[in-house]
Protein backbone atom coordinates (compact mmCIF):
# COMPACT_ATOMS: atom_id res chain seq x y z
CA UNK A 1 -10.71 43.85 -3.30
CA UNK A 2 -11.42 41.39 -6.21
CA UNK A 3 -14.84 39.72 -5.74
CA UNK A 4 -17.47 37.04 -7.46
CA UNK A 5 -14.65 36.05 -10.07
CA UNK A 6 -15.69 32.69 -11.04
CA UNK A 7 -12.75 29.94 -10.21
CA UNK A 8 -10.76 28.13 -12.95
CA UNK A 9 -11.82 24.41 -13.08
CA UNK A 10 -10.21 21.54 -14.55
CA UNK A 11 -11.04 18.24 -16.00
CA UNK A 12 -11.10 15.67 -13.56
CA UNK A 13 -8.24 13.89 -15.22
CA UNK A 14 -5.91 16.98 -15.23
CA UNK A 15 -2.54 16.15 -13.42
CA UNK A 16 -2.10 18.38 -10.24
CA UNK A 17 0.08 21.22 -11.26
CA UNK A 18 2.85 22.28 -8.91
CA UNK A 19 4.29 25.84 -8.86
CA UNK A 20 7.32 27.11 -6.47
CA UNK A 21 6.96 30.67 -5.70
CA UNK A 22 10.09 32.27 -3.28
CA UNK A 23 9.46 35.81 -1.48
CA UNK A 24 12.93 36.91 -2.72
CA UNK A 25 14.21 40.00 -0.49
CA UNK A 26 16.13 42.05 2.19
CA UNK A 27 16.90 41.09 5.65
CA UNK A 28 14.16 42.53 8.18
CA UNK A 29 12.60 42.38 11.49
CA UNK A 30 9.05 41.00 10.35
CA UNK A 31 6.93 41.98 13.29
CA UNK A 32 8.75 46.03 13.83
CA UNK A 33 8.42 49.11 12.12
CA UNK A 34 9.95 49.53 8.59
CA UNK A 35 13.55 50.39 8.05
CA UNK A 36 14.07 51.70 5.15
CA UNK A 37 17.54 51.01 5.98
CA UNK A 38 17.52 47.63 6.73
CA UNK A 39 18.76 46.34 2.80
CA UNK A 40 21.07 43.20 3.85
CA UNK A 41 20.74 40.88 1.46
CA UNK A 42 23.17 37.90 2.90
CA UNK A 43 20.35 35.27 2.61
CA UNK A 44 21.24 35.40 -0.90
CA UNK A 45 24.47 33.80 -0.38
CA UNK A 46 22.29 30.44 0.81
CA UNK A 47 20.28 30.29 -2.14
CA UNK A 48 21.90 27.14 -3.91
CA UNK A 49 20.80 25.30 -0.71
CA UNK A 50 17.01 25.16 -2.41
CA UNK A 51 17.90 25.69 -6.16
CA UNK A 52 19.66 22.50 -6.01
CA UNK A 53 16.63 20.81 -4.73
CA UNK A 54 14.85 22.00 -7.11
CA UNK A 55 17.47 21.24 -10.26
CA UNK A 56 17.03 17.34 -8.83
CA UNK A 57 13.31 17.93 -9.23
CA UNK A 58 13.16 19.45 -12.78
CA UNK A 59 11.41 22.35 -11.24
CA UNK A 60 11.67 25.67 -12.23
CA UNK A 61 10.87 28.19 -9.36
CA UNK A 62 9.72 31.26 -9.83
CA UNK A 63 11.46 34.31 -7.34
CA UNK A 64 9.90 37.45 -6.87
CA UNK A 65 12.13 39.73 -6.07
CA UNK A 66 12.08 43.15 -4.30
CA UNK A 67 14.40 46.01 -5.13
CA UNK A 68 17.31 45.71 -2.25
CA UNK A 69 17.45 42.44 -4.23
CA UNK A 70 17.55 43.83 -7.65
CA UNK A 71 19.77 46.61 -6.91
CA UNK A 72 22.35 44.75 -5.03
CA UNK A 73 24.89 42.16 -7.05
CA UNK A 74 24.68 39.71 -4.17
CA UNK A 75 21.43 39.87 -4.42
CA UNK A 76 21.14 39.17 -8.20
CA UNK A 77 23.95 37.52 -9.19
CA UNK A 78 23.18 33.99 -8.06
CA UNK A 79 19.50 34.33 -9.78
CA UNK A 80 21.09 36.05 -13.24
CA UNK A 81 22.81 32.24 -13.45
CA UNK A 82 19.90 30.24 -12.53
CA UNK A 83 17.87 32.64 -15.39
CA UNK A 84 20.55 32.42 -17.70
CA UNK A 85 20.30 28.63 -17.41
CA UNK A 86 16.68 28.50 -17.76
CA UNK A 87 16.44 27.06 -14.10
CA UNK A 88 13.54 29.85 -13.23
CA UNK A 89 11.48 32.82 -13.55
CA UNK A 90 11.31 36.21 -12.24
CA UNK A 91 8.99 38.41 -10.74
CA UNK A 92 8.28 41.81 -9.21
CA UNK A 93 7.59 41.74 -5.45
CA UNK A 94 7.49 45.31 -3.70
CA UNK A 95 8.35 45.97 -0.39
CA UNK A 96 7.44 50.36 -0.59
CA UNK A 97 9.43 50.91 2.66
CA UNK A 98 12.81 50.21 0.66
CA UNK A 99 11.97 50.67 -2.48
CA UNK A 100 12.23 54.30 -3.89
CA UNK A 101 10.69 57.03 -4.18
CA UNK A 102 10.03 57.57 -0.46
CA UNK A 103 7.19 59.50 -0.46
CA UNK A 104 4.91 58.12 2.41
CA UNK A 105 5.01 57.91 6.07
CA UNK A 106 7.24 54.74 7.47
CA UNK A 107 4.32 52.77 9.41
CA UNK A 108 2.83 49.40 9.34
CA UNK A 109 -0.36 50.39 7.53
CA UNK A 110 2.24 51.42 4.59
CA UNK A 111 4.11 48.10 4.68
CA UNK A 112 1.32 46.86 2.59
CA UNK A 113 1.78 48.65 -0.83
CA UNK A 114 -2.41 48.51 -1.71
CA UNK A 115 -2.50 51.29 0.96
CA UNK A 116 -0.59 53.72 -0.49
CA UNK A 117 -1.26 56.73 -2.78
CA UNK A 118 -1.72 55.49 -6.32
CA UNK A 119 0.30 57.03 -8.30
CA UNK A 120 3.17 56.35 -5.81
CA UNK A 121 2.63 52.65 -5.68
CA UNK A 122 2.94 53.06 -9.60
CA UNK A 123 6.37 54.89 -9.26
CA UNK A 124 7.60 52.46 -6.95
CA UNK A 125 7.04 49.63 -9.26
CA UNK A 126 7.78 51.28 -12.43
CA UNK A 127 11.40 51.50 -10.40
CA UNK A 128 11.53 48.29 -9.57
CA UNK A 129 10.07 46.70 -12.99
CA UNK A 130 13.11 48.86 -14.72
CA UNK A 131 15.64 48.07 -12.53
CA UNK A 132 15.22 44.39 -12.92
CA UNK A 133 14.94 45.19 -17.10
CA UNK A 134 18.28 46.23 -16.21
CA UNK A 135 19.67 43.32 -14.72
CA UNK A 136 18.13 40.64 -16.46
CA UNK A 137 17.30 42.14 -20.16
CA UNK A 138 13.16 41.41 -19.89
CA UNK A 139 10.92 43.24 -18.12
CA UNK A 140 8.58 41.07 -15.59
CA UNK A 141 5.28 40.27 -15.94
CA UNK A 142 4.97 38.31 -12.82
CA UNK A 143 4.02 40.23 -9.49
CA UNK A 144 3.56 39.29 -5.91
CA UNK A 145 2.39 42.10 -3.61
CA UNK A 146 4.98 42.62 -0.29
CA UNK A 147 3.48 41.37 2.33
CA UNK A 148 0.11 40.82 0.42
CA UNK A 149 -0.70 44.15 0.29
CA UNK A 150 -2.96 43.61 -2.83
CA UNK A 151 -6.46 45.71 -2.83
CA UNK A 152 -8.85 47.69 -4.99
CA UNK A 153 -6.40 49.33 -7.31
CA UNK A 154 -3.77 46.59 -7.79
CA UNK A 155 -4.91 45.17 -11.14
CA UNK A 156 -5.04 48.87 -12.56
CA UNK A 157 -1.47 49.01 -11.56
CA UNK A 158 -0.46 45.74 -13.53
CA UNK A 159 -2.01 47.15 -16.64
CA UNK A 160 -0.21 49.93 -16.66
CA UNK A 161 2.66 48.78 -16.30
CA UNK A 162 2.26 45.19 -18.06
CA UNK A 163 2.39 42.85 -15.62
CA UNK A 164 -0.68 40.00 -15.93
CA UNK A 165 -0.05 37.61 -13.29
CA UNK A 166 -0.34 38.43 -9.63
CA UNK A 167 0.61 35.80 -7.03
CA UNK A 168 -0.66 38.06 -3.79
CA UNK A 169 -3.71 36.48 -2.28
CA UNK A 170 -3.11 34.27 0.44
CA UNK A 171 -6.83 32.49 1.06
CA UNK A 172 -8.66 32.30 4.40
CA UNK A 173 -5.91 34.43 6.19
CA UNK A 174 -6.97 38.25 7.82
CA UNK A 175 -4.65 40.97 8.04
CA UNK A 176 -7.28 43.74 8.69
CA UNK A 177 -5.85 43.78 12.05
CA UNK A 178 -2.11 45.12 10.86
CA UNK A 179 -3.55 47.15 8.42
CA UNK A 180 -3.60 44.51 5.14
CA UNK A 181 -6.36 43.21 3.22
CA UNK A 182 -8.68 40.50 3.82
CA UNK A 183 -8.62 37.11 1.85
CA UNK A 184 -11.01 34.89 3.99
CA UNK A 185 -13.64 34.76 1.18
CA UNK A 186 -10.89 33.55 -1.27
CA UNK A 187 -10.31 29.97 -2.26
CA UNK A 188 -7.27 28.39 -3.98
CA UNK A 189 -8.20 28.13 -7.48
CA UNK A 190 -6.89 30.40 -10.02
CA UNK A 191 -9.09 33.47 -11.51
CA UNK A 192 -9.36 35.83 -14.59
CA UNK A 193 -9.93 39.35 -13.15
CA UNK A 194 -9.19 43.12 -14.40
CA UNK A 195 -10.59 45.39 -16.39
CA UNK A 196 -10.31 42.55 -19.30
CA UNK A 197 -10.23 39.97 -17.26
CA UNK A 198 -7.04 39.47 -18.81
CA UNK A 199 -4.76 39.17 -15.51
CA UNK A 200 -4.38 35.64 -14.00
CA UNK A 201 -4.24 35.54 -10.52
CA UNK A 202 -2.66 32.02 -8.71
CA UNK A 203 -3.75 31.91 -5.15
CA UNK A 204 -1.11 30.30 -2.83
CA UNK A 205 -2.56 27.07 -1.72
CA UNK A 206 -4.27 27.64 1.61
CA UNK A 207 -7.17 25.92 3.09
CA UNK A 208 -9.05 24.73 6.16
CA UNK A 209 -9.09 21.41 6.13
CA UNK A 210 -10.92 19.37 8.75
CA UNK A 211 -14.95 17.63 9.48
CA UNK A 212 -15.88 21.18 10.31
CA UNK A 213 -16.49 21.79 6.11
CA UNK A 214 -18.50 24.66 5.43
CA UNK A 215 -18.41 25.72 9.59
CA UNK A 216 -14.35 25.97 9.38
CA UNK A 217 -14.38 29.58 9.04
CA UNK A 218 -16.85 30.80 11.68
CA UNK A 219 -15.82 27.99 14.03
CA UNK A 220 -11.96 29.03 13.35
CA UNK A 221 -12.92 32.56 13.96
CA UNK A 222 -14.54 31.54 17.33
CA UNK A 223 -11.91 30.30 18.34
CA UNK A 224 -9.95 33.45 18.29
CA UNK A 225 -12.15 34.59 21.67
CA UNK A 226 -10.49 31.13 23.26
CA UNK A 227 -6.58 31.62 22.35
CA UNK A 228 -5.79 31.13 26.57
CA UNK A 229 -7.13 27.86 26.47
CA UNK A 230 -5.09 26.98 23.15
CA UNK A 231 -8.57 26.61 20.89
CA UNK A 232 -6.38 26.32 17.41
CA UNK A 233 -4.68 23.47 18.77
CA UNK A 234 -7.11 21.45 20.27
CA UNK A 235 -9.29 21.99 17.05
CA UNK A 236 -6.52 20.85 14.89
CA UNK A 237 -6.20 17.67 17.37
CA UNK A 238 -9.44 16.50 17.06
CA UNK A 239 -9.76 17.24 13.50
CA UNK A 240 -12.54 19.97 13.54
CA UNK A 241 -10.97 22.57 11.73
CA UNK A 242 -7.02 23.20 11.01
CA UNK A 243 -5.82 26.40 8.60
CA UNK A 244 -2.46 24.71 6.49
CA UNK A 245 -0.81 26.35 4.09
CA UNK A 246 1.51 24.65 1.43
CA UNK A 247 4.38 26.19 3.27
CA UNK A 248 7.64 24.33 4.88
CA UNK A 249 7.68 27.32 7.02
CA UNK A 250 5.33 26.70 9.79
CA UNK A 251 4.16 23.77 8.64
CA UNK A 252 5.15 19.72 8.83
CA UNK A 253 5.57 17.29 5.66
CA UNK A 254 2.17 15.66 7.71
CA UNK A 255 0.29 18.67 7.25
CA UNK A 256 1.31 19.39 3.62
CA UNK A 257 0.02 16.04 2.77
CA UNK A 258 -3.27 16.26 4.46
CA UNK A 259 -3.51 19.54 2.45
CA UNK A 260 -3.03 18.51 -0.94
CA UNK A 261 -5.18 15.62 -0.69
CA UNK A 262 -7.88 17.88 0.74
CA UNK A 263 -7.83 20.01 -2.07
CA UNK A 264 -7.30 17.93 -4.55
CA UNK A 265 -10.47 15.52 -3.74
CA UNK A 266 -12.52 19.27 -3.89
CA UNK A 267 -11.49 19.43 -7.55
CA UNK A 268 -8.48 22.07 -7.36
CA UNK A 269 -5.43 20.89 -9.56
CA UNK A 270 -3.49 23.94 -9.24
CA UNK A 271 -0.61 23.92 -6.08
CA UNK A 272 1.60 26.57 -4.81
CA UNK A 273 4.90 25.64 -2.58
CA UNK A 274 5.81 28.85 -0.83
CA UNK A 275 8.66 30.45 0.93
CA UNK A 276 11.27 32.97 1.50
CA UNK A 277 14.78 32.72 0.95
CA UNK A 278 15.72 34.58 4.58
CA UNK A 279 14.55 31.23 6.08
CA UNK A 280 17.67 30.58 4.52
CA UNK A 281 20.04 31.68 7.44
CA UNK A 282 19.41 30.75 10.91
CA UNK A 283 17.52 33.80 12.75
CA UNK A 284 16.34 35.64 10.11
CA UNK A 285 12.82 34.96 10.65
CA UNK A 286 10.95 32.53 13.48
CA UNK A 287 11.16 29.25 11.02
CA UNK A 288 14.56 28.96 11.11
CA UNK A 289 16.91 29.55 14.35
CA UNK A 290 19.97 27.06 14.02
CA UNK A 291 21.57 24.71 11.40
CA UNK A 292 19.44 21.48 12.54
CA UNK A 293 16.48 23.94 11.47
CA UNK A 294 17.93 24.23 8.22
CA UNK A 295 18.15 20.43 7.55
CA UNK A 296 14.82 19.93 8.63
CA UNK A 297 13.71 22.81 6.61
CA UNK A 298 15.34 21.25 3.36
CA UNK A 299 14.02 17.85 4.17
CA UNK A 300 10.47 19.17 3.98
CA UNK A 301 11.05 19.95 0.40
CA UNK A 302 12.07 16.45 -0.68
CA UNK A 303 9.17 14.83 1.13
CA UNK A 304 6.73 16.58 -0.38
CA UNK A 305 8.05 16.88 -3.79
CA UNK A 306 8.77 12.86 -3.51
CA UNK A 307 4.62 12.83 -2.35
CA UNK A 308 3.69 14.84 -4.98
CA UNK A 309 5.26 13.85 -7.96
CA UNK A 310 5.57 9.65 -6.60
CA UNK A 311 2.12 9.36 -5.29
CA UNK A 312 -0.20 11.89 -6.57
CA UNK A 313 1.58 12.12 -10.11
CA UNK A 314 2.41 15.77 -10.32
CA UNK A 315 3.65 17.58 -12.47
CA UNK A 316 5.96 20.75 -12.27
CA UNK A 317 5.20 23.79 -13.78
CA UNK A 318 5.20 28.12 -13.66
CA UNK A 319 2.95 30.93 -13.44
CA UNK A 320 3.82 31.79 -17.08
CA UNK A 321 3.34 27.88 -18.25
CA UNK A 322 -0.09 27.70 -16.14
CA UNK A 323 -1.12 30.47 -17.81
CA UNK A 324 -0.48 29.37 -21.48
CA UNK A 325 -1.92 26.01 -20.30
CA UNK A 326 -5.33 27.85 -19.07
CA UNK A 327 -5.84 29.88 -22.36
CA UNK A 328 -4.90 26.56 -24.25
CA UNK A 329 -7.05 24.12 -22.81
């Protein structure tokens, strides 16, 4: 895993950067085994929903997309519009279980593409980089690892194959215990790393947040010995230690607040709104289960974007545009 990369500061001054990242794929049960058959991509259909937001908003998201996305013309189509318009960017994001060649065993542990052999995460990439060449006439530099599944050989497969921004690493979270890396060391602010240090990676914005400061991540780890007695929650209730992530899934407009202020008063000017567009249509996932859900889904979006650009003077931007802004400044 990347380590000891020294952060990305900016000035003081510098106007908090926003950046919309959607996990753009196939219909799945997130907590089974893979299906490499499970390839619906209906979610798709739903899609205007949030690109209209963000068309109010002057915000150009960026999807990552997997390949039962690029391979599918439900999947695509609505996105080849929104690209032709210059209303986004697009990524790579590989899910291996559905994405060919199928080479490795179907399990957890292989849902996370860092895991696999090399040169058959490279394959399954290459595939996917190609396919979306094919549908959109550019070939992506952008990548987001499925499921996070970013580890030791991950920026040797973006050189190869030319990508040089990597959205993967989701700070303070753990997923040792499925079988995916760990980011707990990992902070929020962007990084140079590869062989060059040539690759930008953008963190999504996740921190703990509470008077606990530099205890938050042992006492939030204690607290894992305590779930019975609901230890999370009572820490987040009296303001110890909470772990928010800018997220509308999972998380209220309350607690997106409290996190951008907390990280912005630490210095970081550099903020990632994430999601994924199955949250889209009631029951695809555990965020959204009827069409209230939906509503108060969307109206997350305008309360923080009304926050961030009204009250802490944001500004809208993209992983490409960060990056020319970083090697600029």
């Amino acid at each position: 895993m990347i380590k000891n990369h020294p952060k990305i500061k900016f000035p003081a001054e510098t106007k908090p950067q926003l950046i919309v990242v959607i996990d753009t794929e196939e219909e799945f049960d997130w907590d089974a085994k893979p299906d490499k058959d499970a390839n619906a991509v209906t979610a798709m259909e739903k899609i205007h929903l949030v690109q209209d937001i963000f068309n109010q908003y002057n915000i150009q998201p960026c999807y990552v997309i997997d390949y039962p996305i690029a391979s599918q013309a439900t999947g695509y189509d609505p996105l080849l519009q929104f690209h032709k318009n210059n209303q986004c960017e697009i990524g790579a994001h590989l899910h291996p279980w559905v994405n060919p060649p199928f080479g490795e065993e179907l399990s957890r542990k292989n849902m996370y593409p860092h895991n696999l052999d090399y040169q058959l995460q490279l394959l399954k990439l290459k595939v996917l980089k190609e396919k979306i060449k094919e549908i959109f006439n550019f070939s992506p530099h952008i990548y987001k690892a499925g499921r996070s599944g970013f580890g030791n050989t991950s920026y040797k497969l973006m050189e190869e194959l030319g990508f040089n921004i990597d959205l993967s690493i989701c700070p303070r979270y753990n997923y040792t215990p499925d079988g995916g890396p760990d980011f707990r060391a990992f902070s929020t602010d962007p990084f140079w790393f590869g062989s060059q240090n040539q690759l930008l990676e953008i963190p999504l914005s996740g921190s703990f947040v509470g008077i606990a400061g530099n205890l938050s991540s042992p006492i939030y780890k204690f607290s894992d010995h305590f779930d019975f007695l609901k230890a999370k929650s009572m820490l987040s209730h009296l303001s110890i230690v909470d772990r928010l992530v800018l997220s509308p899934e999972g998380f209220t407009s309350k607690e997106h607040i409290k996190l951008t202020h907390s990280l912005y008063n630490k210095g970081v000017r550099t903020f990632t709104w994430n999601f994924h567009n199955t949250t889209l249509l009631p029951g695809m996932n555990s965020y959204t289960q009827s069409k209230q859900d939906i509503v108060d889904f969307l109206d997350k979006f305008y309360r923080f974007f009304d926050f961030f650009f009204d009250k802490m003077g944001g500004q809208a931007t993209t992983p490409s545009q960060l990056k020319q802004k970083i090697q600029n400044k």
